[in-house]
C-alpha atoms as a PDB file:
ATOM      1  CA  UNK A   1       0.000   0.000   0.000  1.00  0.00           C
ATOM      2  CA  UNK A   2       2.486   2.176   0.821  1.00  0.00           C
ATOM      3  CA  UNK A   3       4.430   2.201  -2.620  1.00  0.00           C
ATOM      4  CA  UNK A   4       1.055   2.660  -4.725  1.00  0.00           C
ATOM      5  CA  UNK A   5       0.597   5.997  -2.312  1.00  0.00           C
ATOM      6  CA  UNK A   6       4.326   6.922  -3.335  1.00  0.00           C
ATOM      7  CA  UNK A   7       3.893   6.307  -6.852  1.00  0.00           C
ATOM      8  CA  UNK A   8       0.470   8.225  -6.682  1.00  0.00           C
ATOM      9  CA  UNK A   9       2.354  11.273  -5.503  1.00  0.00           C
ATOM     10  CA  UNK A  10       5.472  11.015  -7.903  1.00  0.00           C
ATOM     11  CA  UNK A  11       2.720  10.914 -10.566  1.00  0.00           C
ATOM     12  CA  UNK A  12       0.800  14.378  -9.036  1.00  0.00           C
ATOM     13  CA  UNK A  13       4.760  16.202  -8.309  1.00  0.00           C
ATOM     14  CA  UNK A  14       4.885  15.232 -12.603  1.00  0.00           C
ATOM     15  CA  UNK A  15       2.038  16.450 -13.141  1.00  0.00           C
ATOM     16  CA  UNK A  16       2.714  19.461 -11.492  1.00  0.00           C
ATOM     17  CA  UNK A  17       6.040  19.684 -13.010  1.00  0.00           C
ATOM     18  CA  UNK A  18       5.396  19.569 -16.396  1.00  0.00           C
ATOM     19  CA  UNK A  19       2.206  21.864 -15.848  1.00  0.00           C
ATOM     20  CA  UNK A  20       4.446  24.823 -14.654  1.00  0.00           C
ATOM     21  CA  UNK A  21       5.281  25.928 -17.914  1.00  0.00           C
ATOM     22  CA  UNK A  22       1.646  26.746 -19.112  1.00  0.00           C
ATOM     23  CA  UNK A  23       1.263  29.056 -16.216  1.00  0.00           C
ATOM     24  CA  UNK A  24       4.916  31.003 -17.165  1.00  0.00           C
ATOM     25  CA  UNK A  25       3.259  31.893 -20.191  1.00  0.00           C
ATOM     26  CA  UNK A  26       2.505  35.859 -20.277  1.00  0.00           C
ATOM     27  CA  UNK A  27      -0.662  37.090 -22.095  1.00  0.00           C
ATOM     28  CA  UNK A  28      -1.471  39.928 -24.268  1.00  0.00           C
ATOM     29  CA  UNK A  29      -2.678  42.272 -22.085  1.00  0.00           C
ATOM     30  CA  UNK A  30       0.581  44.970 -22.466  1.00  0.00           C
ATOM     31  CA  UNK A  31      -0.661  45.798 -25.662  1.00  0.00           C
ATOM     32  CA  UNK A  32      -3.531  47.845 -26.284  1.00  0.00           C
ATOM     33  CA  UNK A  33      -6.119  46.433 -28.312  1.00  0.00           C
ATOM     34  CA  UNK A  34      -8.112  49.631 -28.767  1.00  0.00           C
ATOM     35  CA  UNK A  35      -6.169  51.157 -31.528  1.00  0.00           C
ATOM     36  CA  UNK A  36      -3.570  50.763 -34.219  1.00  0.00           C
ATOM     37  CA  UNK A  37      -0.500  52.342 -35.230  1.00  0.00           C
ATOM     38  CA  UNK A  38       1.088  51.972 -38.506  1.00  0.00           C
ATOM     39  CA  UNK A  39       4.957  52.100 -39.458  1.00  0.00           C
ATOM     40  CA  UNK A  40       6.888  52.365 -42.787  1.00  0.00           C
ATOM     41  CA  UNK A  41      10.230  51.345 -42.574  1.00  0.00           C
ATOM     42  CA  UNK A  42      13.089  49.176 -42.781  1.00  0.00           C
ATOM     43  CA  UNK A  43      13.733  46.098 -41.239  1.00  0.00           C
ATOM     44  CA  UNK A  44      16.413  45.745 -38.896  1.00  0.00           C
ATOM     45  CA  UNK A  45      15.690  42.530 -37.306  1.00  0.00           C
ATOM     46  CA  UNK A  46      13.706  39.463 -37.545  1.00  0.00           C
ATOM     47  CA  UNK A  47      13.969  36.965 -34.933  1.00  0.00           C
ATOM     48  CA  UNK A  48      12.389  33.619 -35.287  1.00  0.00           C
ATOM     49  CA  UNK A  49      12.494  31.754 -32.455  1.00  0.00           C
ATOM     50  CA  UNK A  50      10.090  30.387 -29.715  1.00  0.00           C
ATOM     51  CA  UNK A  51       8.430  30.720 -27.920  1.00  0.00           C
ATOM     52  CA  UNK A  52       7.603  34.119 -29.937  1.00  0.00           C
ATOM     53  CA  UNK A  53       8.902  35.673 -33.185  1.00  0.00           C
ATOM     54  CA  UNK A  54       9.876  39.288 -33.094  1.00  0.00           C
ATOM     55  CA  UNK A  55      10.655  41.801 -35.772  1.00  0.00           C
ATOM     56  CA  UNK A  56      12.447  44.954 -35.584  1.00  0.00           C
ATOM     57  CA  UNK A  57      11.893  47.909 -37.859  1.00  0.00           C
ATOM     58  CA  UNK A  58      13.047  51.648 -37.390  1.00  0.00           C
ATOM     59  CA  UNK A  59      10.171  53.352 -39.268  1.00  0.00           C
ATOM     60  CA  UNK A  60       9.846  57.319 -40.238  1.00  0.00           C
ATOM     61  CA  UNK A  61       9.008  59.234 -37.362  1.00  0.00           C
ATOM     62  CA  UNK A  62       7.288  61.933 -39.278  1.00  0.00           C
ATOM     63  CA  UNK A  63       9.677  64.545 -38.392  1.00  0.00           C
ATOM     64  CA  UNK A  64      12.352  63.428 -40.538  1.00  0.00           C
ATOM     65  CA  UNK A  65      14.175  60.733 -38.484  1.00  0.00           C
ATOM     66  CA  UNK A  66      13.048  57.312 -37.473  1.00  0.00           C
ATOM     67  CA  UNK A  67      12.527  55.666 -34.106  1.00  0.00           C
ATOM     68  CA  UNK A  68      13.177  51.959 -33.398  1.00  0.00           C
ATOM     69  CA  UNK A  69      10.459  49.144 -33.126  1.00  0.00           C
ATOM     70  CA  UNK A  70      10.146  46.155 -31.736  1.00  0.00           C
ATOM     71  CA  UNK A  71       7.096  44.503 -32.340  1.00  0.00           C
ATOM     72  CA  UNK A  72       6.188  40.526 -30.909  1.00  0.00           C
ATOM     73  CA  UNK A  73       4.485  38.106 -32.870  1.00  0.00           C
ATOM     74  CA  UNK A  74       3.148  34.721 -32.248  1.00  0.00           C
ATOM     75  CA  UNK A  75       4.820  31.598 -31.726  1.00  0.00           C
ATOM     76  CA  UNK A  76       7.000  30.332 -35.441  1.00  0.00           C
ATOM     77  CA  UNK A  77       4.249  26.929 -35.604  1.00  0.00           C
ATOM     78  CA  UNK A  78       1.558  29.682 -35.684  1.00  0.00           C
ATOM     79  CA  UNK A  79       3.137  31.635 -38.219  1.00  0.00           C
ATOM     80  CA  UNK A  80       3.982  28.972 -40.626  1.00  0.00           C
ATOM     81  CA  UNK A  81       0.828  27.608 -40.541  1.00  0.00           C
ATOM     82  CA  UNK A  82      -0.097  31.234 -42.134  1.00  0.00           C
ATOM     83  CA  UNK A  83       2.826  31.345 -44.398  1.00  0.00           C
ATOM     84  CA  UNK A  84       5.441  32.305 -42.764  1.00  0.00           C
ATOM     85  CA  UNK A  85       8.954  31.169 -42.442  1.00  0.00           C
ATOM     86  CA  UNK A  86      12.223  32.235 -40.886  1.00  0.00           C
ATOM     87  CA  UNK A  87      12.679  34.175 -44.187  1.00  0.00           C
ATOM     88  CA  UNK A  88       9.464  35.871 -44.671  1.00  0.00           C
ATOM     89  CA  UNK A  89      11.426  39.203 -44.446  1.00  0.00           C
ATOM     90  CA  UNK A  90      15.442  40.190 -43.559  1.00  0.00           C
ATOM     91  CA  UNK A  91      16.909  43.096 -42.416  1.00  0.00           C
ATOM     92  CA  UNK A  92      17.162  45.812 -45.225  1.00  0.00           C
ATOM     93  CA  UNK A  93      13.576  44.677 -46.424  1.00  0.00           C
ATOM     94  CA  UNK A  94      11.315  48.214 -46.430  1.00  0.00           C
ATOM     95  CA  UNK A  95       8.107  46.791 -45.410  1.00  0.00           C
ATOM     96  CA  UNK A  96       4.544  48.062 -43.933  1.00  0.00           C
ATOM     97  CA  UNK A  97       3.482  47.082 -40.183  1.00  0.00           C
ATOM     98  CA  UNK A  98       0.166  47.670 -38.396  1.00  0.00           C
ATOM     99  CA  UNK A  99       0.681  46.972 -35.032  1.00  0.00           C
ATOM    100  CA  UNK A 100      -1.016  47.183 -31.567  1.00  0.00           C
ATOM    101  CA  UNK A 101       1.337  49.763 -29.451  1.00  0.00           C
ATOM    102  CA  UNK A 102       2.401  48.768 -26.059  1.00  0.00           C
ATOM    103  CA  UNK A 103       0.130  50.671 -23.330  1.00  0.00           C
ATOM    104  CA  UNK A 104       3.287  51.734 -21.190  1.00  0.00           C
ATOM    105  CA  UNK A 105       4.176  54.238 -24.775  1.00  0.00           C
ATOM    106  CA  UNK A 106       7.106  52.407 -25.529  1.00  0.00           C
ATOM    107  CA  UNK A 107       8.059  51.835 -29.195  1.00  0.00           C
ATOM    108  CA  UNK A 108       6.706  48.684 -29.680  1.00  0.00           C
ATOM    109  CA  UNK A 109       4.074  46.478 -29.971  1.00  0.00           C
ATOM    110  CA  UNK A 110       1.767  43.344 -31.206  1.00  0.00           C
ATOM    111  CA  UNK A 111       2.048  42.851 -34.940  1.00  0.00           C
ATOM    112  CA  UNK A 112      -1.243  42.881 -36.535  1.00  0.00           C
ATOM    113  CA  UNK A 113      -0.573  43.141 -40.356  1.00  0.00           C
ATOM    114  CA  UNK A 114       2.475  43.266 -42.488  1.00  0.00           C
ATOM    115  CA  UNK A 115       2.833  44.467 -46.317  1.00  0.00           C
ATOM    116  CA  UNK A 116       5.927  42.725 -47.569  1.00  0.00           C
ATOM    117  CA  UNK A 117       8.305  44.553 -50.172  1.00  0.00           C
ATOM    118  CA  UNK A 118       6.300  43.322 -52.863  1.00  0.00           C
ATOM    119  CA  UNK A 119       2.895  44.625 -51.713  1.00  0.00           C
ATOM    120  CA  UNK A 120       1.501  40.698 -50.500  1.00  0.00           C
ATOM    121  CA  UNK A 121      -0.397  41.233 -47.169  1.00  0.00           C
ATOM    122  CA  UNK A 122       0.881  38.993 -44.164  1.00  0.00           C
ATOM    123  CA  UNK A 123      -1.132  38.115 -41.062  1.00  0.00           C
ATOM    124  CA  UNK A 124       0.651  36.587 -38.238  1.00  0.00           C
ATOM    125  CA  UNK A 125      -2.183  34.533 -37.038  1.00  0.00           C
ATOM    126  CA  UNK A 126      -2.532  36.677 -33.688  1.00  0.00           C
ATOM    127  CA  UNK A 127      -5.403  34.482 -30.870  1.00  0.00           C
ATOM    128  CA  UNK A 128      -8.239  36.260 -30.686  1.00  0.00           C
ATOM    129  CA  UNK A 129      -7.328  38.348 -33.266  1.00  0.00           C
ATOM    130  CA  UNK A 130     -10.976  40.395 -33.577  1.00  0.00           C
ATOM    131  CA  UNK A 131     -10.506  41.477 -30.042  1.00  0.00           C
ATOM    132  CA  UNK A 132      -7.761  44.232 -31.870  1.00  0.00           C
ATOM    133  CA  UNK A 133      -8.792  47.134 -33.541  1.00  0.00           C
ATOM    134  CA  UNK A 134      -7.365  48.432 -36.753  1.00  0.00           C
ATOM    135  CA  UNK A 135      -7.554  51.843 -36.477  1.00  0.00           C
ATOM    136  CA  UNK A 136      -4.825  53.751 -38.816  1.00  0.00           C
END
């Protein structure tokens, strides 16, 4: 009896174990879902790894310059399944991004929508993507 009760609660500590990682997961919620903001620029990054992809563009800042992005996209499973692949884009590319800004004001954001160099449309297959307006 007293080995089935130890198995039983090496099973439950496994359990619990390989559970742990779901929870270490972060959400969405730094990025506001309200509103839109949309960049032209070039492409100074693209990183695609997991558990998230991320992209990095320094787009015009409308006063001449630009300002540096950094804008998160879903896991690279999710966007392959769309399309995607590790050489979607590469830095140099000038490309189009519609993203949902960080709520803190930082340069950044949730990638909504990206025109590639030659004008094809690319979703990154964000969840619940009708919860996020596109606003600009």
């Amino acid at each position: 009896m007293k080995s089935e009760h130890g198995l039983y609660l090496a099973a439950l500590a496994c359990a619990a174990v390989l559970a742990a990682p779901l929870y270490a997961h972060h959400s969405f919620a730094m990025f506001d879902n309200t509103r839109s903001v949309t960049l032209h620029g070039k492409v100074t990054g693209y990183q695609w790894t997991n558990p998230h992809v991320y992209l990095d563009l320094d787009a015009e800042d409308g006063k001449g310059g630009t300002r540096h992005y950094t804008m998160e996209m879903t896991s690279p499973n999710m966007l392959h399944r769309g399309g995607w692949s590790s050489r979607t884009v590469k830095p140099g590319d000038v490309v189009t991004a519609v993203m949902s800004p960080l709520r803190d004001g930082q340069p950044g954001g949730l990638l909504l929508q990206l025109t590639l160099p030659n004008g094809k449309k690319m979703l990154p297959g964000v969840p619940n993507a009708q919860r996020y307006k596109i606003t600009s």
